[in-house]
C-alpha atoms as a PDB file:
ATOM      1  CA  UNK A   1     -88.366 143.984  50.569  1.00  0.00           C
ATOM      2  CA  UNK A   2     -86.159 142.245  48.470  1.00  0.00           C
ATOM      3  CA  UNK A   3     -84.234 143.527  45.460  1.00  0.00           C
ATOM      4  CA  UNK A   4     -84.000 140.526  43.411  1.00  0.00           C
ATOM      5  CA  UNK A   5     -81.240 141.687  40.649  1.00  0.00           C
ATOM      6  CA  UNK A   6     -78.404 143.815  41.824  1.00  0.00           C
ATOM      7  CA  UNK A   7     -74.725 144.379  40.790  1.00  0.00           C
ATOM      8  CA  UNK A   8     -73.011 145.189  44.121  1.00  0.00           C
ATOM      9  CA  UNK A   9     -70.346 142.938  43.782  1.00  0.00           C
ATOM     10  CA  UNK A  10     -69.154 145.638  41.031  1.00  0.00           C
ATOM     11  CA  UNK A  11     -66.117 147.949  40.858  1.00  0.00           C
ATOM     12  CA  UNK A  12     -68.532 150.907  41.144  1.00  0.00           C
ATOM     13  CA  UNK A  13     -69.294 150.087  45.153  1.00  0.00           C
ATOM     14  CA  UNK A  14     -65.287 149.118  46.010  1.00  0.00           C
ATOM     15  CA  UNK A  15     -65.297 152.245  48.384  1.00  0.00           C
ATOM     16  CA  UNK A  16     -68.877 151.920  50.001  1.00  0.00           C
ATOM     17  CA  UNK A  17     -70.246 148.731  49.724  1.00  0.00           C
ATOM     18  CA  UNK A  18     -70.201 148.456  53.559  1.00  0.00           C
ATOM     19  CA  UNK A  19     -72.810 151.466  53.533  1.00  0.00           C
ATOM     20  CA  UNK A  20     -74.688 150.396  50.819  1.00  0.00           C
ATOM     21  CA  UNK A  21     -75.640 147.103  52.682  1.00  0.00           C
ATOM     22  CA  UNK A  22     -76.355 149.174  55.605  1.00  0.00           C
ATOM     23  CA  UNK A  23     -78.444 151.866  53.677  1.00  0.00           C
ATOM     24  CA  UNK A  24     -80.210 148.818  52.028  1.00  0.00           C
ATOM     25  CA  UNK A  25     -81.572 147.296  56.072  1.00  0.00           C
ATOM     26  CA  UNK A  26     -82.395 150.978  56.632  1.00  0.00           C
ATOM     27  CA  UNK A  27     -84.448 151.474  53.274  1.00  0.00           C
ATOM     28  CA  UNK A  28     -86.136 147.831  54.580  1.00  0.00           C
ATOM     29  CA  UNK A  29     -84.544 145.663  51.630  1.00  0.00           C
ATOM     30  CA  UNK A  30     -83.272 142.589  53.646  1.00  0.00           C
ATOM     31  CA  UNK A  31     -82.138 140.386  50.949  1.00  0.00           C
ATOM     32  CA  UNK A  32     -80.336 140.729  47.495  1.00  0.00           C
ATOM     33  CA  UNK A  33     -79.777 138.973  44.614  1.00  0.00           C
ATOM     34  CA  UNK A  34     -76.694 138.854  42.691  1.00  0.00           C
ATOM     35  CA  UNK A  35     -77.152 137.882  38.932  1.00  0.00           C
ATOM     36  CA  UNK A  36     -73.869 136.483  37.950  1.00  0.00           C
ATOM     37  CA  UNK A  37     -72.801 137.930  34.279  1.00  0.00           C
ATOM     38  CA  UNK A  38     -69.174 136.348  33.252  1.00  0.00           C
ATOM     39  CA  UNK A  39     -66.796 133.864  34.195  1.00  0.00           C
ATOM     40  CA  UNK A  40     -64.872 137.170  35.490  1.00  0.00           C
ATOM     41  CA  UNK A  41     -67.661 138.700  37.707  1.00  0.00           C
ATOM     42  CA  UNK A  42     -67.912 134.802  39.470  1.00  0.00           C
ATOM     43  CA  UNK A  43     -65.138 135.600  42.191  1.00  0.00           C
ATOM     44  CA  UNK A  44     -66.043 139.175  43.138  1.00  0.00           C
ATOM     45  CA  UNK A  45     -69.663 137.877  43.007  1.00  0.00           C
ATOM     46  CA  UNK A  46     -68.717 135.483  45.304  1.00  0.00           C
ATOM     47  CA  UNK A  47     -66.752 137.186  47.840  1.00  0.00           C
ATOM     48  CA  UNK A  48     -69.485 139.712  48.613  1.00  0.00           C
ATOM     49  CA  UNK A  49     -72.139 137.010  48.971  1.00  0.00           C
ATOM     50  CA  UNK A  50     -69.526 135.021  51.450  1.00  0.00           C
ATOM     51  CA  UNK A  51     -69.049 138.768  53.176  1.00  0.00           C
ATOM     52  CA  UNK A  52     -72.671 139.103  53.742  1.00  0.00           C
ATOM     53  CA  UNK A  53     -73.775 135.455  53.960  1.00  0.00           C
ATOM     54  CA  UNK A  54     -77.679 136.841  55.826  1.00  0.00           C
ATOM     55  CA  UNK A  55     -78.477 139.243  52.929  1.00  0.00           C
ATOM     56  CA  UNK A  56     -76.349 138.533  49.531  1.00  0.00           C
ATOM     57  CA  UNK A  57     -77.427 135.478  47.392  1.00  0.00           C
ATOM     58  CA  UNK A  58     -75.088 134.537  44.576  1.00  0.00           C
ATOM     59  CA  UNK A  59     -76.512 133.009  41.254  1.00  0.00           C
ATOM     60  CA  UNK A  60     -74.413 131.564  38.234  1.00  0.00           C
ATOM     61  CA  UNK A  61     -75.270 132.444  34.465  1.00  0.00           C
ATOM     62  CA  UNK A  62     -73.452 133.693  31.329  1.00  0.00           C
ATOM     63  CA  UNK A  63     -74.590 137.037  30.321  1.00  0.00           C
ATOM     64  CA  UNK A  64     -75.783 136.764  26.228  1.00  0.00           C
ATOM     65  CA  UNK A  65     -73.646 139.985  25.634  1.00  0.00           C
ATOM     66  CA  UNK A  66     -70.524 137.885  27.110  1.00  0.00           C
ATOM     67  CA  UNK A  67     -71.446 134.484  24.765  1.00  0.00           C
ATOM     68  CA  UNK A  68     -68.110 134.178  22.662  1.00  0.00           C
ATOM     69  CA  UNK A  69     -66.732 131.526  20.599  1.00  0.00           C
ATOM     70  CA  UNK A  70     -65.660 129.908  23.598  1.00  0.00           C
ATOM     71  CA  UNK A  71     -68.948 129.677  25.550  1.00  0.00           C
ATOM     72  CA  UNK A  72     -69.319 126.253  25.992  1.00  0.00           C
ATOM     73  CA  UNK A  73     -65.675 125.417  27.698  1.00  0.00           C
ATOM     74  CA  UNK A  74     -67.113 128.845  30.097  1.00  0.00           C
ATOM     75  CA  UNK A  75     -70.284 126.975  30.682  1.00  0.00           C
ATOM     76  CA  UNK A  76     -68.470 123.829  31.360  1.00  0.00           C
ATOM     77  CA  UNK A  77     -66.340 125.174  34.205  1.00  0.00           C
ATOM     78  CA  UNK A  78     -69.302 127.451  35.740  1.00  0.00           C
ATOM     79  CA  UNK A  79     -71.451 124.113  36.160  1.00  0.00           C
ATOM     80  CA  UNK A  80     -69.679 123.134  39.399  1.00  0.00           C
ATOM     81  CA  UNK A  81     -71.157 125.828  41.086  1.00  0.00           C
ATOM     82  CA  UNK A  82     -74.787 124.997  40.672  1.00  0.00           C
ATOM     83  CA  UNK A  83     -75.183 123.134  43.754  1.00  0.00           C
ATOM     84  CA  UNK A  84     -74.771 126.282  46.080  1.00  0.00           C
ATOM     85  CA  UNK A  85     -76.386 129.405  44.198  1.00  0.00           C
ATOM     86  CA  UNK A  86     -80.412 130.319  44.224  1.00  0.00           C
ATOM     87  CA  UNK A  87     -80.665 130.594  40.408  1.00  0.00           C
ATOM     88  CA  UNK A  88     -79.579 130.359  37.161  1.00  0.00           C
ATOM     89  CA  UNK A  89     -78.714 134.163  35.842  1.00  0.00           C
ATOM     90  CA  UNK A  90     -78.254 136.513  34.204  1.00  0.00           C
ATOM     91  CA  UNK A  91     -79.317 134.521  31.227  1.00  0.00           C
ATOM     92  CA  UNK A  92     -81.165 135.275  28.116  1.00  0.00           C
ATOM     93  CA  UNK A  93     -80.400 137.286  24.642  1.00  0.00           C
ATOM     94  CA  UNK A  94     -79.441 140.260  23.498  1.00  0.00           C
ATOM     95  CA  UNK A  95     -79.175 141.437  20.283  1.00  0.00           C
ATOM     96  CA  UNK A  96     -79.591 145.351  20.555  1.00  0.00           C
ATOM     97  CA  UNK A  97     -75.513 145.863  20.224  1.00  0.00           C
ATOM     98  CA  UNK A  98     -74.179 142.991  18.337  1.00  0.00           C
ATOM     99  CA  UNK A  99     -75.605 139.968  16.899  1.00  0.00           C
ATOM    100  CA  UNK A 100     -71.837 138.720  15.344  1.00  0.00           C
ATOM    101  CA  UNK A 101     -72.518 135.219  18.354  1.00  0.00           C
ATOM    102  CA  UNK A 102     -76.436 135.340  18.088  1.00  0.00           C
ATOM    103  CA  UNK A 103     -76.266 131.736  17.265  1.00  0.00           C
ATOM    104  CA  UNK A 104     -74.250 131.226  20.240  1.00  0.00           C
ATOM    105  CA  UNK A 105     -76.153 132.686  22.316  1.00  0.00           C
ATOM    106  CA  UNK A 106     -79.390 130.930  21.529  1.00  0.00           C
ATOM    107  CA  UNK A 107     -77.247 127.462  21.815  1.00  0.00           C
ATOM    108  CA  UNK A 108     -76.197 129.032  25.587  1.00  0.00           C
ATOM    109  CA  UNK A 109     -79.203 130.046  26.406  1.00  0.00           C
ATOM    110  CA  UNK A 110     -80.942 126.640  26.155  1.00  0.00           C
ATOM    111  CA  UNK A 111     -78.002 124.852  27.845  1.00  0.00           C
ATOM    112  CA  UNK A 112     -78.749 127.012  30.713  1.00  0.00           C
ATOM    113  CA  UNK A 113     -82.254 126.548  30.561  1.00  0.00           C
ATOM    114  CA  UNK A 114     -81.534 122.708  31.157  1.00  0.00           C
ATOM    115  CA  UNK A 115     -79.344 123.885  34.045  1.00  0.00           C
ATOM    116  CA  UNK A 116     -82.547 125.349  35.122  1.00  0.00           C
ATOM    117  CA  UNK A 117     -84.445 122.512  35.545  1.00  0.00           C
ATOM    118  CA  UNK A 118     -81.956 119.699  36.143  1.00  0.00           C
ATOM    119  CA  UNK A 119     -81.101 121.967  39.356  1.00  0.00           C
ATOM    120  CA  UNK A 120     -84.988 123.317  39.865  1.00  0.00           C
ATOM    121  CA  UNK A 121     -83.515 126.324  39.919  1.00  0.00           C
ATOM    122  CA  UNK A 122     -85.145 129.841  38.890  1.00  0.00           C
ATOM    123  CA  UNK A 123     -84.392 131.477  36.040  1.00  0.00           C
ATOM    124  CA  UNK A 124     -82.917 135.275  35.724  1.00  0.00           C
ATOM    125  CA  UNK A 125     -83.609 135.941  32.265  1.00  0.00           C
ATOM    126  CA  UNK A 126     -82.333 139.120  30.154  1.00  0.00           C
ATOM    127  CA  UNK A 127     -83.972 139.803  26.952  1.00  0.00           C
ATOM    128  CA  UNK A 128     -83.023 143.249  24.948  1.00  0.00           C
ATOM    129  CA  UNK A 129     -84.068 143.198  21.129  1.00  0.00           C
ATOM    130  CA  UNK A 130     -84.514 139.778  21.162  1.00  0.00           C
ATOM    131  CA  UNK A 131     -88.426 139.424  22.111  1.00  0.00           C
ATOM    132  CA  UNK A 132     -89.588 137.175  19.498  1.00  0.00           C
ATOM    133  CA  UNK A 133     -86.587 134.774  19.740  1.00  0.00           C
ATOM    134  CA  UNK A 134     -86.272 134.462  23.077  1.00  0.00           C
ATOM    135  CA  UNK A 135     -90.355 133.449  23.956  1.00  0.00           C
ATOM    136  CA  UNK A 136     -90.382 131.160  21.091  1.00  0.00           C
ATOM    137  CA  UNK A 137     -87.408 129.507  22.630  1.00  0.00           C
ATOM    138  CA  UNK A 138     -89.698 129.543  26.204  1.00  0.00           C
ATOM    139  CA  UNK A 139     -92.525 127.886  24.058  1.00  0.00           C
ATOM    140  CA  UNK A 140     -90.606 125.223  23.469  1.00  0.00           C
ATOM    141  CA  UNK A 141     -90.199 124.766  27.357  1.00  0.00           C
ATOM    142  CA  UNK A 142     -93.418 125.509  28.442  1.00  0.00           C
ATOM    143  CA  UNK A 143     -95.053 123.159  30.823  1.00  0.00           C
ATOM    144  CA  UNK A 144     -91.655 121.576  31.946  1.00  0.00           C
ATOM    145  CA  UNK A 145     -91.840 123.134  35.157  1.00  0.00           C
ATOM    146  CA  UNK A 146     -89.291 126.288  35.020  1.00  0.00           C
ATOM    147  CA  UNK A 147     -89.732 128.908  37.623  1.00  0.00           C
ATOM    148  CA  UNK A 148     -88.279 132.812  37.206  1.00  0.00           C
ATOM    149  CA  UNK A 149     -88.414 136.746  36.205  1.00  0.00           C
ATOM    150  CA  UNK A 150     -88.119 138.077  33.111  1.00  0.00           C
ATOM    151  CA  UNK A 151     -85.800 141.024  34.270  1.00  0.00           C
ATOM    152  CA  UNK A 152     -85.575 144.851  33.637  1.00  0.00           C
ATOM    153  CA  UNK A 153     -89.325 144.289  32.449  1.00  0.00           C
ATOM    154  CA  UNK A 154     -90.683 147.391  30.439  1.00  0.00           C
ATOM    155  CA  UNK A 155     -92.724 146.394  27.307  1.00  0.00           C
ATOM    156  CA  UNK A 156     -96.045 146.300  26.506  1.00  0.00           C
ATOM    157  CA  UNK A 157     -99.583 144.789  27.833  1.00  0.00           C
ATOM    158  CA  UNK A 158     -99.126 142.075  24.782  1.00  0.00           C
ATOM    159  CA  UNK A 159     -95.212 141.463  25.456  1.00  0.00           C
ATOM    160  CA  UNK A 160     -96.623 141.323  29.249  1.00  0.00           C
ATOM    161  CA  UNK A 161     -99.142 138.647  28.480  1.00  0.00           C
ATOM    162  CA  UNK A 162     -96.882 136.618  26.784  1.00  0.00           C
ATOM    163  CA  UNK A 163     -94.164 136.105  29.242  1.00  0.00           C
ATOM    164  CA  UNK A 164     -96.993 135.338  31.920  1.00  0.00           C
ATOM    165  CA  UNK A 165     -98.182 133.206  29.759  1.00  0.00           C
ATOM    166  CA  UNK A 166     -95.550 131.116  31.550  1.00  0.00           C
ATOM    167  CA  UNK A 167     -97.269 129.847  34.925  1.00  0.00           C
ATOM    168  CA  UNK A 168     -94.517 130.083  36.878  1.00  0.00           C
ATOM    169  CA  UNK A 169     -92.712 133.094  35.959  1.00  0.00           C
ATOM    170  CA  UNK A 170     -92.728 136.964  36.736  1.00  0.00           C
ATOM    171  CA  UNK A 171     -91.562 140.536  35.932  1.00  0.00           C
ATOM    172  CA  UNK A 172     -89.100 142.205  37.519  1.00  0.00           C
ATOM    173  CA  UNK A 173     -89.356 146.209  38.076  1.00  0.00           C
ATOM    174  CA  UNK A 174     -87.265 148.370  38.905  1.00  0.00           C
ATOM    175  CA  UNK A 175     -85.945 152.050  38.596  1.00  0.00           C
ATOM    176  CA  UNK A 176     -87.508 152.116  34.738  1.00  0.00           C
ATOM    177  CA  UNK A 177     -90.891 152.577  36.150  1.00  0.00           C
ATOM    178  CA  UNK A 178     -90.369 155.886  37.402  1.00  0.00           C
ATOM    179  CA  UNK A 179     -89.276 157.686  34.329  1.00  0.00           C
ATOM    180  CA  UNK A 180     -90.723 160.561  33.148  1.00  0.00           C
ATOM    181  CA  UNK A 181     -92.966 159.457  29.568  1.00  0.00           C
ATOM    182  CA  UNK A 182     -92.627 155.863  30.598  1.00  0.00           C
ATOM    183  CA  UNK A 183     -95.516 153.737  29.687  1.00  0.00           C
ATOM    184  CA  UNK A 184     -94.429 150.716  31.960  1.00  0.00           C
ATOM    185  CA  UNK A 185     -97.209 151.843  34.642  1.00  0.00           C
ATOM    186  CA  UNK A 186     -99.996 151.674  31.902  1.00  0.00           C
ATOM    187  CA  UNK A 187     -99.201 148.195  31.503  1.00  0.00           C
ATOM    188  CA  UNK A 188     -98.794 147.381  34.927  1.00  0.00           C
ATOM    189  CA  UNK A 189    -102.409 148.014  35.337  1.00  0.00           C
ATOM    190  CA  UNK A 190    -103.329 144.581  33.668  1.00  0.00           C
ATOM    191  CA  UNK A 191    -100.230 142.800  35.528  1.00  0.00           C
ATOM    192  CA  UNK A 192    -101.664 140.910  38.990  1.00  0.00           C
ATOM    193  CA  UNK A 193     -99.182 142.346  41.981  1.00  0.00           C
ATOM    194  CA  UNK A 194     -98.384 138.743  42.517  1.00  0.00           C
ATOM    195  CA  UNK A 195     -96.881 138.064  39.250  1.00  0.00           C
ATOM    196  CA  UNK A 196     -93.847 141.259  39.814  1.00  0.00           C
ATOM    197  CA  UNK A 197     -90.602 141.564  41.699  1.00  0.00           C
ATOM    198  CA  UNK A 198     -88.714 144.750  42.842  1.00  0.00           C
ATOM    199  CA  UNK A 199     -85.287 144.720  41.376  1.00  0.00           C
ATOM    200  CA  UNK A 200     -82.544 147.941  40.851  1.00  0.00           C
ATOM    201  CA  UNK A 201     -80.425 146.275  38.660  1.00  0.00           C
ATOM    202  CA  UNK A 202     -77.647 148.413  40.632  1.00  0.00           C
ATOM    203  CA  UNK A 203     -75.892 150.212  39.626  1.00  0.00           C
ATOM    204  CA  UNK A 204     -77.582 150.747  36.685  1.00  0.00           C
ATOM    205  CA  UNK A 205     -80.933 152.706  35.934  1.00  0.00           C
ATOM    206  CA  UNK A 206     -81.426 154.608  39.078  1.00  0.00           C
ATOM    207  CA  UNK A 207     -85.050 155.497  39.841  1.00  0.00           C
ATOM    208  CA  UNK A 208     -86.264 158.870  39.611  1.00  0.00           C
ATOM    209  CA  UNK A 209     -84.992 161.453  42.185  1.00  0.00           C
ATOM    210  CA  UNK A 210     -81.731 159.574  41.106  1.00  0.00           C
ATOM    211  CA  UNK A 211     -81.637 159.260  37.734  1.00  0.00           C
ATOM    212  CA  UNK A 212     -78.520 159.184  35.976  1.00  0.00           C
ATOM    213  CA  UNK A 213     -76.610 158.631  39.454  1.00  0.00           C
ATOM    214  CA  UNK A 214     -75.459 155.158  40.723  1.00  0.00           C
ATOM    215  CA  UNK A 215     -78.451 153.254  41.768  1.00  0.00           C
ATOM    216  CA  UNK A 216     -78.048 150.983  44.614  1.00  0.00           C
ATOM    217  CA  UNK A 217     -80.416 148.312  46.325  1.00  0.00           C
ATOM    218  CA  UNK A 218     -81.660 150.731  49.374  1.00  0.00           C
ATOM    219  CA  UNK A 219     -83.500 152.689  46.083  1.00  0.00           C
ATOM    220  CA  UNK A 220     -85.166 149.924  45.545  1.00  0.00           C
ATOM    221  CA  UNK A 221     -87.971 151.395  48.394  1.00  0.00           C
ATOM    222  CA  UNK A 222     -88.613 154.507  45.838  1.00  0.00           C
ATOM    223  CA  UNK A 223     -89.926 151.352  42.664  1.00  0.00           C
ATOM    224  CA  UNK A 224     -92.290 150.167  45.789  1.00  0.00           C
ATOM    225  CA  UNK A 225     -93.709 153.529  46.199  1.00  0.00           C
ATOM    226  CA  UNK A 226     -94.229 153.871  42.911  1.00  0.00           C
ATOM    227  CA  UNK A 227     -95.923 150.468  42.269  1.00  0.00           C
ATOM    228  CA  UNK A 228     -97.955 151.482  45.455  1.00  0.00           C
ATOM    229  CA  UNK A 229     -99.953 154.310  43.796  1.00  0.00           C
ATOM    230  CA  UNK A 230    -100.583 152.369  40.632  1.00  0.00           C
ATOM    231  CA  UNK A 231    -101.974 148.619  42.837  1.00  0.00           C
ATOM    232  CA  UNK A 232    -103.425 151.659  44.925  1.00  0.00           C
ATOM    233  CA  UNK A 233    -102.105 149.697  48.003  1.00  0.00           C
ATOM    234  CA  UNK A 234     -99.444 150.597  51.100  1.00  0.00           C
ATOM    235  CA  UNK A 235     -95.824 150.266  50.219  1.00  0.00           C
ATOM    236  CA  UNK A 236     -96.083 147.800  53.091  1.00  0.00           C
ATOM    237  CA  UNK A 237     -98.350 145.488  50.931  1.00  0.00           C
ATOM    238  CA  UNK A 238     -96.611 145.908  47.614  1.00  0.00           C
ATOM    239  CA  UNK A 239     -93.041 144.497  50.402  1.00  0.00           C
ATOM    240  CA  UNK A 240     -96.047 141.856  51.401  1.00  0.00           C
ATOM    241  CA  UNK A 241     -96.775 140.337  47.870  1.00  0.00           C
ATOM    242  CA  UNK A 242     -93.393 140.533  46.510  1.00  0.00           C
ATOM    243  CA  UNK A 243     -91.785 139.111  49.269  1.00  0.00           C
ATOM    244  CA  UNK A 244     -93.833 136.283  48.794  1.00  0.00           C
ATOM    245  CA  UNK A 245     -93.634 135.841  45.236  1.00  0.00           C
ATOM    246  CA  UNK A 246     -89.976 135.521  46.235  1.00  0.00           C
ATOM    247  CA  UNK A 247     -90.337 132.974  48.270  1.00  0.00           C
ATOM    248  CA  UNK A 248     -92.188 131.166  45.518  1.00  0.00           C
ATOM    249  CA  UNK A 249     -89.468 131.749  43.268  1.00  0.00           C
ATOM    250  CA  UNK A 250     -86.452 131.153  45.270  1.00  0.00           C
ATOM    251  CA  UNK A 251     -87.868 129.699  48.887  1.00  0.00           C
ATOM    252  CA  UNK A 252     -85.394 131.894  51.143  1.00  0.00           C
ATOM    253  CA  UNK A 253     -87.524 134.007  52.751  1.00  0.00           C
END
């Protein structure tokens, strides 16, 4: 498997991150994905992907909730790193908080976007309370080729059909599914198994038995048994599919 959006490069796993890569092989994950959020997070991000060359992949993106007046002259020096990452990310918009910089944002977003395909790079793309904005922004692009996974994914069958709307992106799931009075699996029924990802999004949103704790890639094997009783398939052929889609996506497997 691969967990194709995780924070390990975080504070939170400072005093185990050694064991979390190892409880990650054990759990059958063999590659992660490190979405880059700030112009802070870039070393840190870096030094665990240089640490664990085999199994970490670094990306470089802005995070919308970290667009300030400044995000241009951020974006300027963050370019020179997009000739050795697997994808633009963690990109997007997110109003849910604060929308003091939404212009900003939207203006970031689309520079990144260009990144995007001037690189033929995938996309990582957050959206939170910014649905309509964001896909009319991806209308604009559609048919110019861009690749990617609309992460955290856990709207509706119409939101659903609109992002795959978009040939050559996907959803990423992760511990979200598993929650009690979730309706994610519902719409997951009318989602092809090739067009999802696993992702934790580590260390945040822990699956269920671990909700509320700090989730961590390895958990990423309790999304794939979920997902495996709603494709009604072996957690084996849910590792199968995704891993593929991966490859699709980012060509590393």
């Amino acid at each position: 498997m691969v967990d194709t959006h995780s924070h390990i490069y975080g504070p939170e796993f400072d005093e185990d991150r050694d064991e979390v890569i190892s409880r990650a092989l054990q759990a059958g994950v063999e590659k992660i994905i490190l979405p880059n959020i700030n112009e802070e997070s870039m070393s840190r991000m870096l030094s665990v992907s240089n640490s664990y060359p085999q199994i970490c992949y670094p990306t470089i993106g802005l995070h919308p909730e970290d667009v300030r007046e400044d995000w241009s002259l951020v974006l300027d020096r963050m370019e020179v790193m997009l000739g050795s990452v697997t994808a633009v990310g963690e990109v997007g918009l997110d109003f849910y908080w604060d929308s003091t910089f939404r212009k900003e944002q939207i203006e970031a977003f689309e520079r990144q976007i260009f990144w995007a395909k001037e690189h033929d790079l995938p996309l990582i793309i957050h959206m939170r309370k910014a649905e309509q904005e964001l896909l009319e922004i991806m209308e604009r692009h559609k048919g110019d080729g861009l690749r990617g996974v609309f992460h955290c994914f856990g709207g509706s069958k119409e939101t659903a059909e609109r992002m795959l709307r978009h040939e050559g992106f996907v959803l990423g799931i992760g511990g979200v599914l598993t929650f009690k009075n979730c309706r994610l699996a519902e719409t997951l029924r009318h989602v092809p198994l090739d067009r999802i990802v696993l992702e934790t999004d580590a260390p945040y949103l822990a699956p269920v038995p671990f909700r509320g704790k700090r989730n961590e890639p390895a958990f990423v094997a309790y999304v794939a048994q979920f997902l495996s009783n709603i494709y009604n398939v072996s957690e084996q052929e849910i590792g199968k599919v995704t891993n593929s889609t991966v490859n699709r996506l980012f060509g590393f497997l």
